[in-house]
Structure formats: structure tokens, C-alpha cells
PDB file of N, CA and C in Angstrom:
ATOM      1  N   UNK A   1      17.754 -27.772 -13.678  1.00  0.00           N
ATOM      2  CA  UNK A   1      17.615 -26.551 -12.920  1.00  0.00           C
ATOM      3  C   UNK A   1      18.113 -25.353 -13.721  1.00  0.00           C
ATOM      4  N   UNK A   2      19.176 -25.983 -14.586  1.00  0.00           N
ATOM      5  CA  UNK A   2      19.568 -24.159 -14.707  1.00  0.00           C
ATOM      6  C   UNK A   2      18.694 -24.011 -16.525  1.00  0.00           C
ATOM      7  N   UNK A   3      17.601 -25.271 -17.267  1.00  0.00           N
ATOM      8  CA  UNK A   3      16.872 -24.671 -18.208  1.00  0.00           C
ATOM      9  C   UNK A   3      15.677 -23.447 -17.483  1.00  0.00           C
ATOM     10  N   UNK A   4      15.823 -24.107 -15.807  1.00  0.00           N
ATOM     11  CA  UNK A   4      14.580 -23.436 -15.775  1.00  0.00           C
ATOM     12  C   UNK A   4      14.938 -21.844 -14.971  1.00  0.00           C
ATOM     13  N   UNK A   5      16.143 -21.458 -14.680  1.00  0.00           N
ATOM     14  CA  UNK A   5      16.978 -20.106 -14.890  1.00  0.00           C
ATOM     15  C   UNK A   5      16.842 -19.723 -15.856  1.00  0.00           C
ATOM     16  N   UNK A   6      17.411 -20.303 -17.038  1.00  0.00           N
ATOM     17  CA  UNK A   6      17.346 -19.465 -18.463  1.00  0.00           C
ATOM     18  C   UNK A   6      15.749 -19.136 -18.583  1.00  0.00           C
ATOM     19  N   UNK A   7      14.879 -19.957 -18.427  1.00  0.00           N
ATOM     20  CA  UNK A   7      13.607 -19.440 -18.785  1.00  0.00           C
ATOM     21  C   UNK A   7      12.949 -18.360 -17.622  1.00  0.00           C
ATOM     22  N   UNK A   8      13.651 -18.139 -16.956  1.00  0.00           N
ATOM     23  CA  UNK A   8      12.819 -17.537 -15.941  1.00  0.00           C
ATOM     24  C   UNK A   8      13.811 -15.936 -16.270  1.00  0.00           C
ATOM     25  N   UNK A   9      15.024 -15.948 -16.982  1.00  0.00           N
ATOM     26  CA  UNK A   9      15.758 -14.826 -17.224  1.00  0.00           C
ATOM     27  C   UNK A   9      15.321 -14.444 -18.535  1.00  0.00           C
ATOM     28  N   UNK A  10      14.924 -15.076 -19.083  1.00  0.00           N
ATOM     29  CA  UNK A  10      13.917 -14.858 -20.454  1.00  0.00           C
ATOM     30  C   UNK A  10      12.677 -14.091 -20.656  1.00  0.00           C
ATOM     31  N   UNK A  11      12.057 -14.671 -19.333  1.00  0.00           N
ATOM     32  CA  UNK A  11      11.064 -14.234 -19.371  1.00  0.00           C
ATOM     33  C   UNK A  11      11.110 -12.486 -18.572  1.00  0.00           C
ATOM     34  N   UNK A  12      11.817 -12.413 -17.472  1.00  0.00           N
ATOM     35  CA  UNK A  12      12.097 -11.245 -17.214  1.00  0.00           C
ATOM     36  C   UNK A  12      12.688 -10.361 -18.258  1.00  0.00           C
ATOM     37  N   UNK A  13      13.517 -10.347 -19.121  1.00  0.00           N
ATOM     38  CA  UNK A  13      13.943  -9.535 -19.758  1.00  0.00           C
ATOM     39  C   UNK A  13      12.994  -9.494 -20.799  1.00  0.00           C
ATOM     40  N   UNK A  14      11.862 -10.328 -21.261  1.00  0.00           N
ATOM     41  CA  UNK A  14      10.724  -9.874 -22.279  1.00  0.00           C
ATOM     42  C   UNK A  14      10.332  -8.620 -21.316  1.00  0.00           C
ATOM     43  N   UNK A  15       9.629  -9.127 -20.369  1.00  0.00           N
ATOM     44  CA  UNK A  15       8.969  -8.103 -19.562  1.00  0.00           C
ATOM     45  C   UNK A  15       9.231  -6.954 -19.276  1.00  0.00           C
ATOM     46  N   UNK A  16      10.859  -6.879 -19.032  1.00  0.00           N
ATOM     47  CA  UNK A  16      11.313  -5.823 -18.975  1.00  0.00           C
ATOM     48  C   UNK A  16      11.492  -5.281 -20.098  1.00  0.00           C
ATOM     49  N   UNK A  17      11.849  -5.377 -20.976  1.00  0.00           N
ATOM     50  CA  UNK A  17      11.547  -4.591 -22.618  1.00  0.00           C
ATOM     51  C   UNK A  17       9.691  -4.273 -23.185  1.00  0.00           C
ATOM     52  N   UNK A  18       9.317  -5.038 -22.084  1.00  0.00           N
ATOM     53  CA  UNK A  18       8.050  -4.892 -22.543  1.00  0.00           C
ATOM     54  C   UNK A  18       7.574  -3.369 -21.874  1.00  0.00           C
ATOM     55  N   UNK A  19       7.726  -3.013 -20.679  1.00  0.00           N
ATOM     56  CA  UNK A  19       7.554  -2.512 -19.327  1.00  0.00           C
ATOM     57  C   UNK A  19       8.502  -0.954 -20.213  1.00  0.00           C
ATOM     58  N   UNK A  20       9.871  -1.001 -20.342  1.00  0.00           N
ATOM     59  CA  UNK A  20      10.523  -0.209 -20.907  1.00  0.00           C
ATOM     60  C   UNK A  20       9.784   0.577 -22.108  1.00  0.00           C
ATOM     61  N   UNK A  21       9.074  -0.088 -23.133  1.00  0.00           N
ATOM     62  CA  UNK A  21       8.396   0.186 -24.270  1.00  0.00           C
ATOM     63  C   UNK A  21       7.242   1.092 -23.408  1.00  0.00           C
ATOM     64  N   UNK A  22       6.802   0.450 -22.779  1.00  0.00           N
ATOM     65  CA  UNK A  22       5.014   1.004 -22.125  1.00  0.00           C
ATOM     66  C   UNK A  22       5.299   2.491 -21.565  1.00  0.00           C
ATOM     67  N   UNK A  23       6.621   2.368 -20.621  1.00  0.00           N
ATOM     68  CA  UNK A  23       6.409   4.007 -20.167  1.00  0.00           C
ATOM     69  C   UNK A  23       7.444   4.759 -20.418  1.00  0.00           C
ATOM     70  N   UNK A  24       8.070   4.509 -21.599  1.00  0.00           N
ATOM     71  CA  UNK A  24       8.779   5.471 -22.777  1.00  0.00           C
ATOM     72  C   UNK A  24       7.451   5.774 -22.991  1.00  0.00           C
ATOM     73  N   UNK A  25       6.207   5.563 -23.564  1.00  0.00           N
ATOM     74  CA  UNK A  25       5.308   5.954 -24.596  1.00  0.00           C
ATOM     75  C   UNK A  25       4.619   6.750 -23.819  1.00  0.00           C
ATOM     76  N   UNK A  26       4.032   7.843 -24.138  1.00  0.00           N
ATOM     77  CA  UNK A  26       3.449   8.992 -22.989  1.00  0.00           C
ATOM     78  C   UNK A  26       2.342   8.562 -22.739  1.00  0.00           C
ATOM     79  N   UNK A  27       1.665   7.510 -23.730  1.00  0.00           N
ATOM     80  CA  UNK A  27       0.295   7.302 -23.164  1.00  0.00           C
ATOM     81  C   UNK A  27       0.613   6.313 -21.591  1.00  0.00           C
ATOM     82  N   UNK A  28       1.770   5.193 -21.875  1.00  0.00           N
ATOM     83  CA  UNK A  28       1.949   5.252 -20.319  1.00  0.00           C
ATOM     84  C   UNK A  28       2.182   5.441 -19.715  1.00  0.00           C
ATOM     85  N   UNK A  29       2.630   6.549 -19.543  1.00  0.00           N
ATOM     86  CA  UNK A  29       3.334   7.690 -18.472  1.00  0.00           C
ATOM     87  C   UNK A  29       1.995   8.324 -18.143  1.00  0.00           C
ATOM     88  N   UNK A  30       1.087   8.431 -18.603  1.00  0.00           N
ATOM     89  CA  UNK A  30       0.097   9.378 -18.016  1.00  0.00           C
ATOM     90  C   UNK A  30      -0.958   8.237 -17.512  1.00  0.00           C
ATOM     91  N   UNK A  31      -0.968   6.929 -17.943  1.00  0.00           N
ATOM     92  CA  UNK A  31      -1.636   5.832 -17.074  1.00  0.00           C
ATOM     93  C   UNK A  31      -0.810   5.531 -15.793  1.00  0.00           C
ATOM     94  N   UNK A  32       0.386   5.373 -15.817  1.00  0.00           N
ATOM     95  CA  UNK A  32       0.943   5.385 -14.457  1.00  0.00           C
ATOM     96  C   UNK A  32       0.699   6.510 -13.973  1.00  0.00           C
ATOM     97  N   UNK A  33       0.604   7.764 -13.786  1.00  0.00           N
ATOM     98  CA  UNK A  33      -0.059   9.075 -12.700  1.00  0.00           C
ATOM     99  C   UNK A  33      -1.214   8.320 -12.751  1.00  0.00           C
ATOM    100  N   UNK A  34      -1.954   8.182 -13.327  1.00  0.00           N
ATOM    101  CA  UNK A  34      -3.664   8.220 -12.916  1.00  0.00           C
ATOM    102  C   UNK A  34      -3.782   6.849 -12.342  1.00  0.00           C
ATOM    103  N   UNK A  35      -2.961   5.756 -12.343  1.00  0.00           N
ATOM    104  CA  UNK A  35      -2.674   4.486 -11.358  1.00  0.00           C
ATOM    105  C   UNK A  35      -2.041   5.068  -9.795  1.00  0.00           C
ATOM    106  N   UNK A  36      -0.911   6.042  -9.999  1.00  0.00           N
ATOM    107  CA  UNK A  36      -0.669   6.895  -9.148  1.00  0.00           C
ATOM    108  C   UNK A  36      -1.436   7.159  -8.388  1.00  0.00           C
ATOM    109  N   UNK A  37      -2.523   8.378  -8.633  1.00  0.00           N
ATOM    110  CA  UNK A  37      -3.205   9.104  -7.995  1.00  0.00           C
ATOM    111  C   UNK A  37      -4.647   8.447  -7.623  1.00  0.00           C
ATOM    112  N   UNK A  38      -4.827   7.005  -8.070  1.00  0.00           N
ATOM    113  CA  UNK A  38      -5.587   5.936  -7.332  1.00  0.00           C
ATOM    114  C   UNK A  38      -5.169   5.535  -6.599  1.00  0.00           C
ATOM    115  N   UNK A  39      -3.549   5.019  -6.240  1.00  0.00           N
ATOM    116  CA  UNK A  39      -3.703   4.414  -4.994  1.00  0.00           C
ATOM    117  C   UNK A  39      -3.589   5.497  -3.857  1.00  0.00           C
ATOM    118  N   UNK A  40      -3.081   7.119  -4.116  1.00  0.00           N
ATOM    119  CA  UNK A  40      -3.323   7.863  -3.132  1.00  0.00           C
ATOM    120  C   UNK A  40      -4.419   8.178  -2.748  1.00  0.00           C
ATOM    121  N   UNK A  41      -5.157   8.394  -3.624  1.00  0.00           N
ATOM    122  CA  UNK A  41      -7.124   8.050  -3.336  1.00  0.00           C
ATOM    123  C   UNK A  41      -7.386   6.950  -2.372  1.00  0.00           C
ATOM    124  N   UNK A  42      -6.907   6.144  -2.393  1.00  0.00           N
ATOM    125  CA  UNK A  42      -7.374   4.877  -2.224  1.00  0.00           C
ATOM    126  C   UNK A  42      -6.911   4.848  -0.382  1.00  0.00           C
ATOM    127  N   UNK A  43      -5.768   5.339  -0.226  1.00  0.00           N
ATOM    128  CA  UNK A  43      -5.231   4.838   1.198  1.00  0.00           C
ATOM    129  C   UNK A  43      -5.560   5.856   1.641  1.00  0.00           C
ATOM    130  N   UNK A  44      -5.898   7.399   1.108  1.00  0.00           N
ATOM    131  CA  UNK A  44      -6.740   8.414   1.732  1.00  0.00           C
ATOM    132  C   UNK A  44      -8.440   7.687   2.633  1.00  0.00           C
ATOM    133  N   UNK A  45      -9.006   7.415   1.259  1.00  0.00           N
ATOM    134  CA  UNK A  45     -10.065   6.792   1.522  1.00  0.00           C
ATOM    135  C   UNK A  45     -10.188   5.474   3.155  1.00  0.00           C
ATOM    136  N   UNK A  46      -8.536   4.883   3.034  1.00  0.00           N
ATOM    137  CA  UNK A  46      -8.853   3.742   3.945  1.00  0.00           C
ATOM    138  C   UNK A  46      -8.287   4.382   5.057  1.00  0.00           C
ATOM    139  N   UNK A  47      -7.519   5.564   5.030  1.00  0.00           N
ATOM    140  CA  UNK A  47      -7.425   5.954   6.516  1.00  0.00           C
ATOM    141  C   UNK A  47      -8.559   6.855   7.170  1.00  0.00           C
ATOM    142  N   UNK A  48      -9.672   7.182   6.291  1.00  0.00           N
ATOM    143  CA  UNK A  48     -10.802   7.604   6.779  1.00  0.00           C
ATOM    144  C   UNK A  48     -11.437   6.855   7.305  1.00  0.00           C
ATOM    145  N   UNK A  49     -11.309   5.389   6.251  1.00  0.00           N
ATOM    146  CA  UNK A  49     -12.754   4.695   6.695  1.00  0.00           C
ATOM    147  C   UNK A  49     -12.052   3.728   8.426  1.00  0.00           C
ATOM    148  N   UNK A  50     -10.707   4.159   8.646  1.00  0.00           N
ATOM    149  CA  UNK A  50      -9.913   3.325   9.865  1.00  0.00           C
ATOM    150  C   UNK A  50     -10.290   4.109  11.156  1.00  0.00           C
ATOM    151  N   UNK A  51     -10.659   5.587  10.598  1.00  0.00           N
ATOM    152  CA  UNK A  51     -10.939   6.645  11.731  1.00  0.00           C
ATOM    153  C   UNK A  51     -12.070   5.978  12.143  1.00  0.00           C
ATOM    154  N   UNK A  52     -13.240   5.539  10.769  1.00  0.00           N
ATOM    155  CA  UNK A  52     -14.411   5.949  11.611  1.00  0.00           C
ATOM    156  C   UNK A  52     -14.600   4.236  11.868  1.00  0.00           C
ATOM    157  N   UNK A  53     -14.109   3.828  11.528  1.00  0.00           N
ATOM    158  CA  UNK A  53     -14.221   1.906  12.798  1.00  0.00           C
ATOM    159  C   UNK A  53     -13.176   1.999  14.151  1.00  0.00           C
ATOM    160  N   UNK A  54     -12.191   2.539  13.865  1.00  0.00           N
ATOM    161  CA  UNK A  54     -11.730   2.854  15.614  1.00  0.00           C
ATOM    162  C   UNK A  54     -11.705   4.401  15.965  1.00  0.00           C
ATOM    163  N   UNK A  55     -12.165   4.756  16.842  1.00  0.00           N
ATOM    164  CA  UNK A  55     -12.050   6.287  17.443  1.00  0.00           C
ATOM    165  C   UNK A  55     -10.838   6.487  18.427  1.00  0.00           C
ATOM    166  N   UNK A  56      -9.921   5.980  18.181  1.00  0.00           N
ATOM    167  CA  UNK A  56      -9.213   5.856  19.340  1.00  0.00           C
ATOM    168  C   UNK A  56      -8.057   6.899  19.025  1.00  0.00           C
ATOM    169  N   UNK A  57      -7.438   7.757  19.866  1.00  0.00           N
ATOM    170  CA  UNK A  57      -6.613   8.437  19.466  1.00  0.00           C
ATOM    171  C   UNK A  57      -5.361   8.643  18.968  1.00  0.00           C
ATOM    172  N   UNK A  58      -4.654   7.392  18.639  1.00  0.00           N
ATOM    173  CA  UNK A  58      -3.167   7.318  17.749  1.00  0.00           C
ATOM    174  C   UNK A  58      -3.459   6.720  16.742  1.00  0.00           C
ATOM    175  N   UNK A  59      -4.447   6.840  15.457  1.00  0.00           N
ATOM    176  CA  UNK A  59      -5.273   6.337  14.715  1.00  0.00           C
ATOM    177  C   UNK A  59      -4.554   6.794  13.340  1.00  0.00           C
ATOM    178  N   UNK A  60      -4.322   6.488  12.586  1.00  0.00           N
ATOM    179  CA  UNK A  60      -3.999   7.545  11.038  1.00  0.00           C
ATOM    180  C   UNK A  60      -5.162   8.110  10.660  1.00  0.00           C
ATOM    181  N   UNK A  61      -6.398   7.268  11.059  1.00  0.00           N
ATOM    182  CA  UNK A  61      -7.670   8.428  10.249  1.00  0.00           C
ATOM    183  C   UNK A  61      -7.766   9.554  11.199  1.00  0.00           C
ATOM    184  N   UNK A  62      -7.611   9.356  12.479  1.00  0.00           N
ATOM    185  CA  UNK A  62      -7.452  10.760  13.301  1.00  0.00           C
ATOM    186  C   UNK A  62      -6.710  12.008  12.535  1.00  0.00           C
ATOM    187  N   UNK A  63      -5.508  11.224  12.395  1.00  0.00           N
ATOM    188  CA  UNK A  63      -4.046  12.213  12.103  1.00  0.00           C
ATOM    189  C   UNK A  63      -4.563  12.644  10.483  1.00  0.00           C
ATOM    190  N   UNK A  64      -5.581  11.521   9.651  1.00  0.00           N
ATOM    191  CA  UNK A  64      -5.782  12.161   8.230  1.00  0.00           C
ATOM    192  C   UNK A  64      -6.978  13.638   8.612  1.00  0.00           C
ATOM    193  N   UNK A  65      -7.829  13.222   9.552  1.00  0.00           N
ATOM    194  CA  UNK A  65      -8.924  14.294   9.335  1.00  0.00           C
ATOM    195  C   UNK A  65      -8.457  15.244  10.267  1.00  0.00           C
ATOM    196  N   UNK A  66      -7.522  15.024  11.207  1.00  0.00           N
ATOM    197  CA  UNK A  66      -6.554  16.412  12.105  1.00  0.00           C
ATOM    198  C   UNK A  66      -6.261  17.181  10.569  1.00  0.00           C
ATOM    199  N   UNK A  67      -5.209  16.674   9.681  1.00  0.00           N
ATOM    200  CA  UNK A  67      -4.715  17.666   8.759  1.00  0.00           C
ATOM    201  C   UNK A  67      -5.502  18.391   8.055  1.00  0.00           C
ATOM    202  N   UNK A  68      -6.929  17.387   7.692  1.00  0.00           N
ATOM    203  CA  UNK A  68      -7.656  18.164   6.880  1.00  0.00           C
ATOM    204  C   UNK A  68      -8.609  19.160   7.421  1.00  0.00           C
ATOM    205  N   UNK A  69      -8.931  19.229   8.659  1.00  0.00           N
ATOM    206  CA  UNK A  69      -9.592  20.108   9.514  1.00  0.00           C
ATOM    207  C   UNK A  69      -8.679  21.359   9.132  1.00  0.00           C
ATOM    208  N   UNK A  70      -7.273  21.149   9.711  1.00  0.00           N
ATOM    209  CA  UNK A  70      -5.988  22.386   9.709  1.00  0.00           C
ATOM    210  C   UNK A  70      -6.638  22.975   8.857  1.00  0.00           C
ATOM    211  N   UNK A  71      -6.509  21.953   7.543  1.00  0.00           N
ATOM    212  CA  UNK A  71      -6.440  22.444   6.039  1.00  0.00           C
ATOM    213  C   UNK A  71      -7.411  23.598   5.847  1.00  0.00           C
ATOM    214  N   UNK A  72      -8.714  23.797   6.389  1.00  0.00           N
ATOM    215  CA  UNK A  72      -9.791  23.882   5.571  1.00  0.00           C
ATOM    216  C   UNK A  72      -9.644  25.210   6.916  1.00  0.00           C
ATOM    217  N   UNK A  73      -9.605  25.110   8.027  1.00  0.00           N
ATOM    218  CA  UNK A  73      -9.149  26.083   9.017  1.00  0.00           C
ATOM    219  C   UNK A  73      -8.575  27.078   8.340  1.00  0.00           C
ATOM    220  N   UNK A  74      -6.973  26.590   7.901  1.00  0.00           N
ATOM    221  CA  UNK A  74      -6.429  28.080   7.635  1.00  0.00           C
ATOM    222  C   UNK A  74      -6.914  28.644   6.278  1.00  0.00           C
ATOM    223  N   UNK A  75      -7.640  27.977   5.496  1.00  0.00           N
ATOM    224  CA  UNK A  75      -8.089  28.288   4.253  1.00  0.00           C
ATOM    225  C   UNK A  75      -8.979  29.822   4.513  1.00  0.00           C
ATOM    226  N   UNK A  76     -10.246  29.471   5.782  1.00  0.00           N
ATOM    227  CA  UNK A  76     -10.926  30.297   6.154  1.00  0.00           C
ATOM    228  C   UNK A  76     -10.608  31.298   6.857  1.00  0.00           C
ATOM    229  N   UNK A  77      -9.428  31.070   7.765  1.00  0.00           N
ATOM    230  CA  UNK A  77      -9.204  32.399   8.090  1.00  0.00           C
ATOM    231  C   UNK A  77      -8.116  33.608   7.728  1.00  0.00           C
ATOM    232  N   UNK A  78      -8.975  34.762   8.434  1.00  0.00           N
ATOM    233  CA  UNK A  78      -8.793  35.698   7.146  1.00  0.00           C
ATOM    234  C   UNK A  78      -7.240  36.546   7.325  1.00  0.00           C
ATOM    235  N   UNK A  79      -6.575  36.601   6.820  1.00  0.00           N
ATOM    236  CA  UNK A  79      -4.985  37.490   6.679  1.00  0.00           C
ATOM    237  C   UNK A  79      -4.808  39.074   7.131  1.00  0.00           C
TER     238      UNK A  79
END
């Protein structure tokens, strides 16, 4: 039991030096935002598509296309 601790603490600390290396380097720092800003895409996208399979009113796609209605509301009107 405890070879298979050492290997399992082995293997985490590769990973983690591996992981450490990746987003020190700016190229992965700017793949994590754009992994980022997919999954906010992404749960945008699924609280739309939740609006339009239930219509029911305590919904998150309600509450997503309430904000974006606001949004586009106060955009248009005029100051």
C-alpha cells in the first residue's frame, strides 16, 4: 500500500511541475482565458437553451434573457 502512495505522490508532483511550467508560460495563460471564456460561452449558451425547453418562470434562462433584454433596453434609451 504505501509503494502505491509513493507512486501516486509522484505522479502528482510531475503534474504539478508540469501544470506550474504551462501557466508560468504566457502562451498558457492566454489558453487558460480562451478555455475561460468557453466555458462562460458555454453555460450562457445552456441557460438559453434551459429557457427555451422550460418556460416556466424561476428558470435561469428566464433570469439570463431578463438581463439581457435590461441590457439592450438601457443601451437604447436615450440620456
Amino acid at each position: 500500500m504505501h509503494k502505491v502512495f509513493e507512486g501516486m505522490l509522484s505522479e502528482y508532483l510531475r503534474v504539478r511541475a508540469w501544470l506550474r511550467g504551462w501557466l508560468e508560460d504566457a502562451r498558457g495563460l492566454q489558453t487558460l482565458e480562451w478555455v475561460a471564456l468557453a466555458i462562460v460561452i458555454l453555460a450562457f449558451l445552456g441557460a438559453i437553451a434551459a429557457f427555451l425547453g422550460n418556460q416556466g418562470e424561476n428558470t435561469v434562462g428566464r433570469a439570463v434573457v431578463g438581463a439581457i433584454q435590461h441590457f439592450f433596453q438601457s443601451l437604447t434609451q436615450q440620456r
